[in-house]
PDB file of N, CA and C in Angstrom:
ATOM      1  N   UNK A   1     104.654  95.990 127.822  1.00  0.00           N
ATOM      2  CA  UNK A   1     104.472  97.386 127.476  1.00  0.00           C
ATOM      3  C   UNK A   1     105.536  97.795 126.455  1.00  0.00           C
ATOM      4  N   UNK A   2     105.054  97.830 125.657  1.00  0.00           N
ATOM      5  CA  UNK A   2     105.710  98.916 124.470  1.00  0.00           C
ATOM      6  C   UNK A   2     106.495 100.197 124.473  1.00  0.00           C
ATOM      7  N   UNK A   3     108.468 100.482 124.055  1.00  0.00           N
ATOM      8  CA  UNK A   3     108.589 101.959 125.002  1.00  0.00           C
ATOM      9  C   UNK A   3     108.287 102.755 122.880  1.00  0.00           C
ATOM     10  N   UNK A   4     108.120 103.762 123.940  1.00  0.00           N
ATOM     11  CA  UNK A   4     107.204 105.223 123.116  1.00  0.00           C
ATOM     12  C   UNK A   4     108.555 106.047 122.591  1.00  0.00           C
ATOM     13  N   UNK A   5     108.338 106.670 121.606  1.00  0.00           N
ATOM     14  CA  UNK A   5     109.270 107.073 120.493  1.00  0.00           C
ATOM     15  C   UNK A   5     108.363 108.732 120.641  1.00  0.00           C
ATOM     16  N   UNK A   6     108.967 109.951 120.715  1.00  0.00           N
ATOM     17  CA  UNK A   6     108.605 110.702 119.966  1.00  0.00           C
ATOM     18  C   UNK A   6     109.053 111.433 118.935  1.00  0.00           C
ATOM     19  N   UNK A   7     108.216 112.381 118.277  1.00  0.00           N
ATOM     20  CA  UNK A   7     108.836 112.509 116.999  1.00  0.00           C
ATOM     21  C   UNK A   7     110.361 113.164 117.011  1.00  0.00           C
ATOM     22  N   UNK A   8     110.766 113.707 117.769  1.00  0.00           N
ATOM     23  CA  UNK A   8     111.928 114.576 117.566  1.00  0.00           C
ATOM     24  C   UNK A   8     112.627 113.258 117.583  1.00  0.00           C
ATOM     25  N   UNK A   9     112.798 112.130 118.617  1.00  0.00           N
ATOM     26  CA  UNK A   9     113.570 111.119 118.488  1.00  0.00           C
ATOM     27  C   UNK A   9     113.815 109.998 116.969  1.00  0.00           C
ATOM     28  N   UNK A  10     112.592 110.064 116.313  1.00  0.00           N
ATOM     29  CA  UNK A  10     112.342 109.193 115.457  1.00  0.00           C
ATOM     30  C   UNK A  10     113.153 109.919 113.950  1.00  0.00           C
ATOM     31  N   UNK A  11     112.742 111.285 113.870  1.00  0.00           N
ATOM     32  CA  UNK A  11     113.259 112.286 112.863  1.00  0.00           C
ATOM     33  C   UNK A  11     114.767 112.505 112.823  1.00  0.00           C
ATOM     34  N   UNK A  12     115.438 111.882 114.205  1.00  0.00           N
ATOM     35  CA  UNK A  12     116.970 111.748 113.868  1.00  0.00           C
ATOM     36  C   UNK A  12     117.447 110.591 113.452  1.00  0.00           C
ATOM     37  N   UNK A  13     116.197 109.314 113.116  1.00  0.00           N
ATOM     38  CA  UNK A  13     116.965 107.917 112.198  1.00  0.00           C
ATOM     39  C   UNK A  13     116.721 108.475 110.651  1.00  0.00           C
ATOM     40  N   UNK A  14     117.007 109.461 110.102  1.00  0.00           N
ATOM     41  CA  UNK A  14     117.317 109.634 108.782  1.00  0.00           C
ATOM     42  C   UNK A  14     118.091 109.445 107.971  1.00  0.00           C
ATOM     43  N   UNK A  15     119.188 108.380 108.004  1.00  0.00           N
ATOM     44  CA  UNK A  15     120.683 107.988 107.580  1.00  0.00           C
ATOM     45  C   UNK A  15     120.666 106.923 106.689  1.00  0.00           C
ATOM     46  N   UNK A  16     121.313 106.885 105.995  1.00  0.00           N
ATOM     47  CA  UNK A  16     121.231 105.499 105.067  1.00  0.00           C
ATOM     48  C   UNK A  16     121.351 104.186 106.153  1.00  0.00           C
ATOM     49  N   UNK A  17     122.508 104.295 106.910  1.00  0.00           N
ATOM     50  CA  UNK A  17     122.843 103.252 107.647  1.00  0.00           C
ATOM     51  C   UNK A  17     121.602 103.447 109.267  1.00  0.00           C
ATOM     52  N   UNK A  18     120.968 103.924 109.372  1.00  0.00           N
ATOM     53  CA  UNK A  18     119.968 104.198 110.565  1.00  0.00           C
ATOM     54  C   UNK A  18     118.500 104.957 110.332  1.00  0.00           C
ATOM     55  N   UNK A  19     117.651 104.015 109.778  1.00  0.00           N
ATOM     56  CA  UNK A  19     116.402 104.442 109.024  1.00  0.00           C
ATOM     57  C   UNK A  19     115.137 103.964 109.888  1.00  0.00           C
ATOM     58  N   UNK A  20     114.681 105.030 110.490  1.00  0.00           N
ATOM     59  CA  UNK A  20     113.189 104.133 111.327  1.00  0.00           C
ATOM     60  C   UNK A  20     112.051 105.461 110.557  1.00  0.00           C
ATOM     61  N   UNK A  21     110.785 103.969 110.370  1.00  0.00           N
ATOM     62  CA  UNK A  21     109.937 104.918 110.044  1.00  0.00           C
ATOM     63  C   UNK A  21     108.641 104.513 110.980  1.00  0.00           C
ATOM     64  N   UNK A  22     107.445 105.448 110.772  1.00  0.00           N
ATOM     65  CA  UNK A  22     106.560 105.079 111.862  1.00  0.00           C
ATOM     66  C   UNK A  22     105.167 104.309 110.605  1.00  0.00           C
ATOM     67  N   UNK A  23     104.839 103.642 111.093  1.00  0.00           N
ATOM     68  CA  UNK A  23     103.859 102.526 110.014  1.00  0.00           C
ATOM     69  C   UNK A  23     102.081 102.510 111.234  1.00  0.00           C
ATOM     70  N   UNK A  24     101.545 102.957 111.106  1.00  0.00           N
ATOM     71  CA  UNK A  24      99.841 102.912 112.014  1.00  0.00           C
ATOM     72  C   UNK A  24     100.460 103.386 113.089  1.00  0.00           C
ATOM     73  N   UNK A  25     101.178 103.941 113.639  1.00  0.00           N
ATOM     74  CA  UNK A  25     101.643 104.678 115.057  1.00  0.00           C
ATOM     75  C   UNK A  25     102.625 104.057 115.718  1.00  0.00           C
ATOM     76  N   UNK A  26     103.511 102.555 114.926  1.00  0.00           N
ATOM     77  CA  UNK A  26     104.521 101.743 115.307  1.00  0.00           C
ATOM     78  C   UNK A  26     105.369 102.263 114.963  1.00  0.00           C
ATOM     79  N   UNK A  27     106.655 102.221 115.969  1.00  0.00           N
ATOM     80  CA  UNK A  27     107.925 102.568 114.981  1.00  0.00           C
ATOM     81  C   UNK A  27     108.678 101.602 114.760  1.00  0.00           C
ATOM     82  N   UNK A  28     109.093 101.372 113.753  1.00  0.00           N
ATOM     83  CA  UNK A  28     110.073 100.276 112.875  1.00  0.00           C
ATOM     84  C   UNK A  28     111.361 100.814 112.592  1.00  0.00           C
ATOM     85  N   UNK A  29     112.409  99.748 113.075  1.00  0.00           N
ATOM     86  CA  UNK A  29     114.100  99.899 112.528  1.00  0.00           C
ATOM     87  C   UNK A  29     114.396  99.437 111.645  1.00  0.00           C
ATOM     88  N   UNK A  30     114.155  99.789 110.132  1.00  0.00           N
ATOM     89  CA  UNK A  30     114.010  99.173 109.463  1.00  0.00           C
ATOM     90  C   UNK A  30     115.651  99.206 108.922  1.00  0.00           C
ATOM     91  N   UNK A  31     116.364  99.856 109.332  1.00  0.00           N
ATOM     92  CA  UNK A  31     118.286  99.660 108.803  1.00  0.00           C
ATOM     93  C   UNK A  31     118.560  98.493 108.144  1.00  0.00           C
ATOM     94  N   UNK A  32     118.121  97.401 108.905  1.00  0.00           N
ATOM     95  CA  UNK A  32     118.896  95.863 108.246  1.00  0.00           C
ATOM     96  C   UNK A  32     117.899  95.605 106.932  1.00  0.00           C
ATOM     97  N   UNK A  33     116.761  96.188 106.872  1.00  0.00           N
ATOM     98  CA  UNK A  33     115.834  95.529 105.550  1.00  0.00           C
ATOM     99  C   UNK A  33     116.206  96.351 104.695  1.00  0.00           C
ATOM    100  N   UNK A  34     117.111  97.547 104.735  1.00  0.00           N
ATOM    101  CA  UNK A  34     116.822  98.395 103.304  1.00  0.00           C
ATOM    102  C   UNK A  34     117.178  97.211 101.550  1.00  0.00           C
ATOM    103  N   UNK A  35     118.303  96.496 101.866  1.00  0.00           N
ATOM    104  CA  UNK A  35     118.950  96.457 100.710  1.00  0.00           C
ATOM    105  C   UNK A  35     117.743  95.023 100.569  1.00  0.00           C
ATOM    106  N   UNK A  36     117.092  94.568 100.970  1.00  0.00           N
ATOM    107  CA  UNK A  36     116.178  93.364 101.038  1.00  0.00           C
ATOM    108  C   UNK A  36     115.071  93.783 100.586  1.00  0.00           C
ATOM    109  N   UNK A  37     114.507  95.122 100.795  1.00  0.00           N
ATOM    110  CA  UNK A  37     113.373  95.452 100.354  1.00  0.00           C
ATOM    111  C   UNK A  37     113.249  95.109  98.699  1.00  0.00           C
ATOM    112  N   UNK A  38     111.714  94.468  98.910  1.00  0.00           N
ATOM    113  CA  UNK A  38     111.569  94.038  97.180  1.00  0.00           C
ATOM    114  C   UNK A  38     111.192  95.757  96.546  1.00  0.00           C
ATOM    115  N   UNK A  39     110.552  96.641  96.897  1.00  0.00           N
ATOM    116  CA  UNK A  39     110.396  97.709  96.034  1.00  0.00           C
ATOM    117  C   UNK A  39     111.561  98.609  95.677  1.00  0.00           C
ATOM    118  N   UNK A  40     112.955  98.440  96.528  1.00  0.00           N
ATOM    119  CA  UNK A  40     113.686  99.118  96.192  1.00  0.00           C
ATOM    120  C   UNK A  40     114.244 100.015  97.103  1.00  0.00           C
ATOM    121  N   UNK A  41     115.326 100.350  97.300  1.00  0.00           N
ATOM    122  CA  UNK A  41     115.515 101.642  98.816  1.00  0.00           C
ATOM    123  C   UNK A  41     114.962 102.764  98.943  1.00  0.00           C
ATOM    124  N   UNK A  42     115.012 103.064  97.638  1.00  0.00           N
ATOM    125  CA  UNK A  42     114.244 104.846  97.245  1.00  0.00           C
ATOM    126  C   UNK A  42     113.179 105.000  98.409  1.00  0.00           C
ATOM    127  N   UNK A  43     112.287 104.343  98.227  1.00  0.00           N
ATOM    128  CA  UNK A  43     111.264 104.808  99.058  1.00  0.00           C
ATOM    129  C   UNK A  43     111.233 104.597 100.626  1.00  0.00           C
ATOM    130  N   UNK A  44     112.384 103.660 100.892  1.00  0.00           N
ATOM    131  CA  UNK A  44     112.466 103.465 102.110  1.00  0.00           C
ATOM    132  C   UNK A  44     113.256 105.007 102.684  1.00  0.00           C
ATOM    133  N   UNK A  45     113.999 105.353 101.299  1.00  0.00           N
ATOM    134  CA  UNK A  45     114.737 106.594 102.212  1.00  0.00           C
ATOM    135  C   UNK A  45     114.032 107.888 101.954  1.00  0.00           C
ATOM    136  N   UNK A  46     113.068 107.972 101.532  1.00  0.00           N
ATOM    137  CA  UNK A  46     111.963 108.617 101.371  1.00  0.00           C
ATOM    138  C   UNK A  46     111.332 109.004 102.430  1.00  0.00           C
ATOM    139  N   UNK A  47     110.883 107.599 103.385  1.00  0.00           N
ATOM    140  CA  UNK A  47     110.507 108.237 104.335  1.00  0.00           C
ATOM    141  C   UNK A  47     111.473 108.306 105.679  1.00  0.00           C
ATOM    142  N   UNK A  48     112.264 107.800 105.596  1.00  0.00           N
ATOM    143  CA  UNK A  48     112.942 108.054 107.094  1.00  0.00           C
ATOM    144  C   UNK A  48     112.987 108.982 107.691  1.00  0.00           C
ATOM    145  N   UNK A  49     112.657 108.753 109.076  1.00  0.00           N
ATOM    146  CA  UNK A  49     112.901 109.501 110.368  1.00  0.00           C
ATOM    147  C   UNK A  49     110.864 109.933 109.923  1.00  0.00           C
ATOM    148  N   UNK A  50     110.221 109.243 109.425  1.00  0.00           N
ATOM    149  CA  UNK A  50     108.678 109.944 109.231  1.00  0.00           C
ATOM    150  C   UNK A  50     107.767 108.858 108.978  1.00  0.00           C
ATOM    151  N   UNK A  51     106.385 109.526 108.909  1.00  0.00           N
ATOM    152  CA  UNK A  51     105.390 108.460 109.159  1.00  0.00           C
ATOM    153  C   UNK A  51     105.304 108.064 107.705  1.00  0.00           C
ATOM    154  N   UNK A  52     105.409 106.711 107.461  1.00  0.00           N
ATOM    155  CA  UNK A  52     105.279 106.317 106.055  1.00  0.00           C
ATOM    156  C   UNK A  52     104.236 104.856 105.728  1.00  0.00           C
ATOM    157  N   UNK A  53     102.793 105.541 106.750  1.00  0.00           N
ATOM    158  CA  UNK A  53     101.712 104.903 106.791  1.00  0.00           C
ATOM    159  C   UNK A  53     101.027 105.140 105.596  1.00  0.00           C
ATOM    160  N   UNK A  54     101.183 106.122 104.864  1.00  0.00           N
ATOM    161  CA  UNK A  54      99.977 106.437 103.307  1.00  0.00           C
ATOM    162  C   UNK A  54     100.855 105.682 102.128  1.00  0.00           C
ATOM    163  N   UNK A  55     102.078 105.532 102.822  1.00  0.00           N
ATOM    164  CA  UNK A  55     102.919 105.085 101.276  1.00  0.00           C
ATOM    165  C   UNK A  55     103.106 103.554 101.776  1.00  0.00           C
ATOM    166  N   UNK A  56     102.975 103.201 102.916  1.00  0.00           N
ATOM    167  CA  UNK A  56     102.947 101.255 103.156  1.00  0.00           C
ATOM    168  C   UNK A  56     101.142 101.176 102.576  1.00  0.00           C
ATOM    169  N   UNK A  57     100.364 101.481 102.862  1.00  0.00           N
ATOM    170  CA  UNK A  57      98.776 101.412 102.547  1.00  0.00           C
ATOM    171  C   UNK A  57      98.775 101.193 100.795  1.00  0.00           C
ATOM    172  N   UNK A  58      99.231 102.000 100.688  1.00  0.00           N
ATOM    173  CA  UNK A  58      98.703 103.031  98.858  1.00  0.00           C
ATOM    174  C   UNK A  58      99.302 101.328  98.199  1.00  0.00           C
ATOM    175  N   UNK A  59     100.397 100.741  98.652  1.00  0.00           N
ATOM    176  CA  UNK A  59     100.954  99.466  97.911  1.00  0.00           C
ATOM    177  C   UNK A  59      99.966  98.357  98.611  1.00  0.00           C
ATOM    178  N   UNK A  60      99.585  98.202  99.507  1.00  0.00           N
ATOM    179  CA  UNK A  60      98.287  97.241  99.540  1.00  0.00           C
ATOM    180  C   UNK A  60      99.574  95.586  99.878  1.00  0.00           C
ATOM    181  N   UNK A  61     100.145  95.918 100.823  1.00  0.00           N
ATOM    182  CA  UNK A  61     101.598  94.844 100.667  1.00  0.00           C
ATOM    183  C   UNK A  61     100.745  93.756 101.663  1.00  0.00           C
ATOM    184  N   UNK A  62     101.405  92.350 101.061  1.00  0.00           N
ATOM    185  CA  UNK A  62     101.226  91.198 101.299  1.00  0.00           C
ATOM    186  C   UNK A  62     100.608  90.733 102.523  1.00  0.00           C
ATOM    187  N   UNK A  63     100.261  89.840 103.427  1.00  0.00           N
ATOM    188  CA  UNK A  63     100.117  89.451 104.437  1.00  0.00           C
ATOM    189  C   UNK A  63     101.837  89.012 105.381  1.00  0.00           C
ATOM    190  N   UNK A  64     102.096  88.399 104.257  1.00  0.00           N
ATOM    191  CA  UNK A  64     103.652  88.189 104.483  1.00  0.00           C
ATOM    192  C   UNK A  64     104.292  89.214 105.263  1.00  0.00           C
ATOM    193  N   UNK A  65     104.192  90.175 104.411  1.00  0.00           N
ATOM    194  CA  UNK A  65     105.190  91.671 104.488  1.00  0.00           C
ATOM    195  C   UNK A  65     104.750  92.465 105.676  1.00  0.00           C
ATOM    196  N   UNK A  66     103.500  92.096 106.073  1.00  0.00           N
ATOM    197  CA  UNK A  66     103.283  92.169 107.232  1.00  0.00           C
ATOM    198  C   UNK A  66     103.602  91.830 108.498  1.00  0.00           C
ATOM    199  N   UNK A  67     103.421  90.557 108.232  1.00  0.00           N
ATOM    200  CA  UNK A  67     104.186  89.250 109.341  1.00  0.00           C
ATOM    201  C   UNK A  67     105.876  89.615 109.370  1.00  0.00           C
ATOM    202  N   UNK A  68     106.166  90.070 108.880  1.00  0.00           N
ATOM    203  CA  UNK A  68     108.185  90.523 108.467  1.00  0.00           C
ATOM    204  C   UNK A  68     108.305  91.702 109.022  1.00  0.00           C
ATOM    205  N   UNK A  69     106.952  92.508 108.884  1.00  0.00           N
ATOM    206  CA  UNK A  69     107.360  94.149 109.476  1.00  0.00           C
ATOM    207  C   UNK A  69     107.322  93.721 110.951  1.00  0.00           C
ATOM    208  N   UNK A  70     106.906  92.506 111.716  1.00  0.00           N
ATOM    209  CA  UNK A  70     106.922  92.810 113.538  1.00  0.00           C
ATOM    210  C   UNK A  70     108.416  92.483 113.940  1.00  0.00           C
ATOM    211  N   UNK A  71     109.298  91.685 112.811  1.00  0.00           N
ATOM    212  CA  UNK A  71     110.984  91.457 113.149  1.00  0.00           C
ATOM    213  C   UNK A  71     111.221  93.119 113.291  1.00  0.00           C
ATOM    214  N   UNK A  72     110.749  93.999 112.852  1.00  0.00           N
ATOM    215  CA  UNK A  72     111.656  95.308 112.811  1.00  0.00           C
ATOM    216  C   UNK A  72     111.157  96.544 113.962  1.00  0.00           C
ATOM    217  N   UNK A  73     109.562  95.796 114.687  1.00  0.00           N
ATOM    218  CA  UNK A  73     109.367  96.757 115.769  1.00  0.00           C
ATOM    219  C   UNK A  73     109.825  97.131 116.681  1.00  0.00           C
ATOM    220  N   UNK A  74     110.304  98.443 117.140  1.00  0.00           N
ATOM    221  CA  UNK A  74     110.525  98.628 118.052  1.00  0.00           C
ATOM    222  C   UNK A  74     110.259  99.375 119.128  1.00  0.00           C
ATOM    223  N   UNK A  75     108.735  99.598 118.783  1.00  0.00           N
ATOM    224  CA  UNK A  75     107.594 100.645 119.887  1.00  0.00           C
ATOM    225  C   UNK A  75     106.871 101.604 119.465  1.00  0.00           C
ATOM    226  N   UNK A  76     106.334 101.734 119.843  1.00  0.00           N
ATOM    227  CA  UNK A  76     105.050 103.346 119.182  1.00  0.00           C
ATOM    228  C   UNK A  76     105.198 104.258 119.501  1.00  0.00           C
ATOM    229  N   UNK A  77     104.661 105.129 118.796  1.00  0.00           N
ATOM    230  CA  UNK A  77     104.584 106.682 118.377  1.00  0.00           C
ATOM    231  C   UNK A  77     103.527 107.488 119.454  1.00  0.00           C
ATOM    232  N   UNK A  78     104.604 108.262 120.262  1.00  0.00           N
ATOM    233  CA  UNK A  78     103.354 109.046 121.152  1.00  0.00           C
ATOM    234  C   UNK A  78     103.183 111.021 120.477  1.00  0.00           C
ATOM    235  N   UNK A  79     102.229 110.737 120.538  1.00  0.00           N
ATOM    236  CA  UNK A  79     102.224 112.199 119.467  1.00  0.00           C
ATOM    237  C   UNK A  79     101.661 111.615 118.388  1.00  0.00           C
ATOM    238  N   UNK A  80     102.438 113.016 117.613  1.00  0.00           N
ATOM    239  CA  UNK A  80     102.026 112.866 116.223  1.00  0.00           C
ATOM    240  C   UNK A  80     103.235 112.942 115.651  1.00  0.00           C
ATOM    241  N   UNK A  81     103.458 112.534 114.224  1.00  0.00           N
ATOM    242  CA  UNK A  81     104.773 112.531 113.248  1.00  0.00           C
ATOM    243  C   UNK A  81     104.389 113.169 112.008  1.00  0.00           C
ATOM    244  N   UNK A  82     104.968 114.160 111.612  1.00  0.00           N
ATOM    245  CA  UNK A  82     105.099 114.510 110.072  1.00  0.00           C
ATOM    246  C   UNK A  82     105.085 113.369 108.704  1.00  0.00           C
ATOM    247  N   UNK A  83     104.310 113.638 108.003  1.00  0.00           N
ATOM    248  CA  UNK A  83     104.519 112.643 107.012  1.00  0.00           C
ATOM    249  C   UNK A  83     105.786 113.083 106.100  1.00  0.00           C
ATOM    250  N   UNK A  84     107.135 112.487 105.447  1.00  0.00           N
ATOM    251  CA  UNK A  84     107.821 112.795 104.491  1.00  0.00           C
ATOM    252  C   UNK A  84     107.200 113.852 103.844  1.00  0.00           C
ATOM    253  N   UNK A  85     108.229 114.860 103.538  1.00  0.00           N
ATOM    254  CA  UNK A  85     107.933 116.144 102.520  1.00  0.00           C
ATOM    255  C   UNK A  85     108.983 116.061 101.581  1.00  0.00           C
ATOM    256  N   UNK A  86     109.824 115.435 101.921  1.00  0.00           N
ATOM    257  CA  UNK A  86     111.637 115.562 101.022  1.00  0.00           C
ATOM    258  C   UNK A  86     111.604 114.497 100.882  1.00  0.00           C
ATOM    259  N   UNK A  87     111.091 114.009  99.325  1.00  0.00           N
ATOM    260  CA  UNK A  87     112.105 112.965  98.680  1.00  0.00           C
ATOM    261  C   UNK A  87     113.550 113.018  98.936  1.00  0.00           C
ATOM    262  N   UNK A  88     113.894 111.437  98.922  1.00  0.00           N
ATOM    263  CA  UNK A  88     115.081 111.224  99.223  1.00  0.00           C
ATOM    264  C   UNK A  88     116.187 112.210 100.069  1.00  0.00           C
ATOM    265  N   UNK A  89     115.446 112.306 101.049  1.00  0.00           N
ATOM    266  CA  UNK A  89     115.792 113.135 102.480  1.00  0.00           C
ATOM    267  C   UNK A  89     117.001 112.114 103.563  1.00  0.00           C
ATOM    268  N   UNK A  90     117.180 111.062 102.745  1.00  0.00           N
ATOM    269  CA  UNK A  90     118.913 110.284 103.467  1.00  0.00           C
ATOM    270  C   UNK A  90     119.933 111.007 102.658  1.00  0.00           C
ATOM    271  N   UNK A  91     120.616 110.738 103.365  1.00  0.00           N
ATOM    272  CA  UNK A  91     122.053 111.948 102.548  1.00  0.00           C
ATOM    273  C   UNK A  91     122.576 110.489 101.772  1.00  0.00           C
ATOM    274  N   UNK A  92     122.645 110.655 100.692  1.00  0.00           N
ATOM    275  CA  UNK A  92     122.712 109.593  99.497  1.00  0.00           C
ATOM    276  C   UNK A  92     124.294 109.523  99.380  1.00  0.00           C
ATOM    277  N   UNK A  93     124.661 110.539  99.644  1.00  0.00           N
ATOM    278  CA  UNK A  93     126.125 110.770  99.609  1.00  0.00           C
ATOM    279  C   UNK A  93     126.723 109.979 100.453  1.00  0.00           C
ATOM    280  N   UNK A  94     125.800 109.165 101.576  1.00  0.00           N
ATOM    281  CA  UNK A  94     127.116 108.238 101.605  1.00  0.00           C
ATOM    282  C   UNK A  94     127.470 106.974 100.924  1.00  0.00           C
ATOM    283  N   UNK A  95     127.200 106.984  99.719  1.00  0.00           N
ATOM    284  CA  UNK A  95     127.076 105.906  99.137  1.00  0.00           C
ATOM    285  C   UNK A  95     127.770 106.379  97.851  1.00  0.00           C
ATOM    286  N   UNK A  96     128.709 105.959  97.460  1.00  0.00           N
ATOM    287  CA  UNK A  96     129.555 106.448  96.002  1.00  0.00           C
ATOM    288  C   UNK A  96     128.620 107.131  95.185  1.00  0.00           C
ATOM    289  N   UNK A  97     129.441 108.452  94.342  1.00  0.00           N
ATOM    290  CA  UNK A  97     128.535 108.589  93.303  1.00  0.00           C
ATOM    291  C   UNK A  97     129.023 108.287  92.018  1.00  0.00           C
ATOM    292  N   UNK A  98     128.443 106.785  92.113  1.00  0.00           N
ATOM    293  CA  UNK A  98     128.724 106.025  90.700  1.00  0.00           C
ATOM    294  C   UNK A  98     128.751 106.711  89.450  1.00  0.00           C
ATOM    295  N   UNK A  99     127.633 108.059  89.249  1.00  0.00           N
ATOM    296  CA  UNK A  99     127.413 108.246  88.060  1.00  0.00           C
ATOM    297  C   UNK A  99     128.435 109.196  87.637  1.00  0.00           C
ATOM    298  N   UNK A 100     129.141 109.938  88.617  1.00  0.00           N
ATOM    299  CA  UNK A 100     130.253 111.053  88.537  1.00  0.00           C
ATOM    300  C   UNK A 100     131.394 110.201  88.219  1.00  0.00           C
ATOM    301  N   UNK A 101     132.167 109.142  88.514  1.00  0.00           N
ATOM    302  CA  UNK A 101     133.105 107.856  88.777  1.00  0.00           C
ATOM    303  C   UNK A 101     132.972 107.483  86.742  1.00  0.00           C
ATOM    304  N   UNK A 102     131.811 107.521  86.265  1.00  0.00           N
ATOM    305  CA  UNK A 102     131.255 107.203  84.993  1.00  0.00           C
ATOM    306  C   UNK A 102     130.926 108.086  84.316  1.00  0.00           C
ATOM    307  N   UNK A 103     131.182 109.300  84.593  1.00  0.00           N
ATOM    308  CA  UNK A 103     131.285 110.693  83.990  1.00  0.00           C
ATOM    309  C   UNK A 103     133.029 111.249  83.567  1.00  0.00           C
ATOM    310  N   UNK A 104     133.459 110.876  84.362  1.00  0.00           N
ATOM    311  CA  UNK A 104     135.068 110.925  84.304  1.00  0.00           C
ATOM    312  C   UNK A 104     135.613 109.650  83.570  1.00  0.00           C
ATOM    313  N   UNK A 105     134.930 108.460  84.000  1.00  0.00           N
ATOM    314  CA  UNK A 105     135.781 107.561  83.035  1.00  0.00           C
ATOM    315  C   UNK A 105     135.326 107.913  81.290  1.00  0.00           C
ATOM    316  N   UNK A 106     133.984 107.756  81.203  1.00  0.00           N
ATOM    317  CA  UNK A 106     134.217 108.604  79.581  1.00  0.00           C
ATOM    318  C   UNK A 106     134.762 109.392  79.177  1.00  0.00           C
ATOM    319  N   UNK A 107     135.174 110.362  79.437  1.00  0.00           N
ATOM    320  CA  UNK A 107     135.779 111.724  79.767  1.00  0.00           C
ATOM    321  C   UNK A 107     137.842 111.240  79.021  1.00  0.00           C
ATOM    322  N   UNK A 108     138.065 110.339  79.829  1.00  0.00           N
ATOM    323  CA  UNK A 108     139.301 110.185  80.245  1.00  0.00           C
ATOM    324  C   UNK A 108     139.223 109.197  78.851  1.00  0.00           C
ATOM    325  N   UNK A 109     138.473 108.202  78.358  1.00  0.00           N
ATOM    326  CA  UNK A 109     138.535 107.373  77.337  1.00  0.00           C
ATOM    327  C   UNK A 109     138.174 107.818  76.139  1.00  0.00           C
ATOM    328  N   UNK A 110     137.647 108.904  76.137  1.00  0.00           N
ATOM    329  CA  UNK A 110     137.389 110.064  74.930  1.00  0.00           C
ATOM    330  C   UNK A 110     138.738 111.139  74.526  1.00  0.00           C
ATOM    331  N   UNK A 111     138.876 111.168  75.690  1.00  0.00           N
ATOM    332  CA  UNK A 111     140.509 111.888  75.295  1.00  0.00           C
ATOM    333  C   UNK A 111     141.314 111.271  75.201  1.00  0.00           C
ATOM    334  N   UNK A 112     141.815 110.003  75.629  1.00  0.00           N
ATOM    335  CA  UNK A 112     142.555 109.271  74.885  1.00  0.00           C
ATOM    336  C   UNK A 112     142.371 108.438  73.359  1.00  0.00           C
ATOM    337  N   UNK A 113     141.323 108.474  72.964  1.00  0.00           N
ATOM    338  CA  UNK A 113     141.025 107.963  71.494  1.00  0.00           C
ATOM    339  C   UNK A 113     141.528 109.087  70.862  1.00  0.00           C
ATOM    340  N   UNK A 114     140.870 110.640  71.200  1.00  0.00           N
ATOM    341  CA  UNK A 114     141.360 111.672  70.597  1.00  0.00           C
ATOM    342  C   UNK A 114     142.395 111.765  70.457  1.00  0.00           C
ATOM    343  N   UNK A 115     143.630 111.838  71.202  1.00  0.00           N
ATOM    344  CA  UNK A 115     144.766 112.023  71.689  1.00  0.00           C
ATOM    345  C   UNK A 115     145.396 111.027  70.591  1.00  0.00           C
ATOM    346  N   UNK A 116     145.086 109.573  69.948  1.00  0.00           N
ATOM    347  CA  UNK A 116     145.256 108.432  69.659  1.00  0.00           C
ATOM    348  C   UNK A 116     145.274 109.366  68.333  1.00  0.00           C
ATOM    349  N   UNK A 117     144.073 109.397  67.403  1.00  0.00           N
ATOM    350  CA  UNK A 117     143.921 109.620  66.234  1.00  0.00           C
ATOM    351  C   UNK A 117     144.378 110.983  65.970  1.00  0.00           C
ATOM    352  N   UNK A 118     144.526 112.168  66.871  1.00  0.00           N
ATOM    353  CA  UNK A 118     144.755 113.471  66.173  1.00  0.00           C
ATOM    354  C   UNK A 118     146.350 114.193  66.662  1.00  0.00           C
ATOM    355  N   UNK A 119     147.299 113.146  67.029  1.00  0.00           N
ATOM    356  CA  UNK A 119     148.371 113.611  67.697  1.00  0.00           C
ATOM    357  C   UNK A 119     149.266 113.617  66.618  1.00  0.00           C
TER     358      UNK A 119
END
């Protein structure tokens, strides 16, 4: 017997590091596959903590990828689940923000050339 997930429980794996989504009424831990996923994390954090049965379908994924999604089951969905409404609804922030880190280093190497030629 399979234990049962409902939605209020499932809607609190929304975390970068703690991501379950529900796939045909299964729920999946999918945490350890994010950085493995061949399409990329985006969409994995897309749907977390939600049912992300129209967006596994719509890609038409492998037989394989199938056989790989039962390593990550961990019981079904009693009720019903919201489908994702909020892109990228994981708080991204915990993950450096590279592009700010690379906003300042130009910044800092622009004023020193300046600094170089007009002092």
């Amino acid at each position: 017997m399979s234990k049962t997930y409902h939605a209020e429980e499932i809607e609190k794996h929304n975390k970068r590091k703690d991501i379950w989504v529900v796939i045909d009424g299964k729920v999946y831990d999918i945490t350890p596959f994010v950085e493995e996923h061949p399409g990329g994390e985006e969409v994995l954090f897309e749907n977390a903590g939600s049912d992300a049965t129209a967006d596994f379908n719509d890609i038409s994924h492998s037989e394989d990828a199938k056989q790989l999604m039962k390593k990550y089951e961990i019981g079904v969905l009693e009720g019903r689940l919201p489908k994702a409404d909020n892109p990228y609804k994981v708080e991204l922030m915990e993950k450096p923000p590279t592009q700010s880190y690379l906003g300042v280093a130009a910044c800092i190497v622009a004023f020193a050339v300046a600094f170089y030629y007009f002092k």
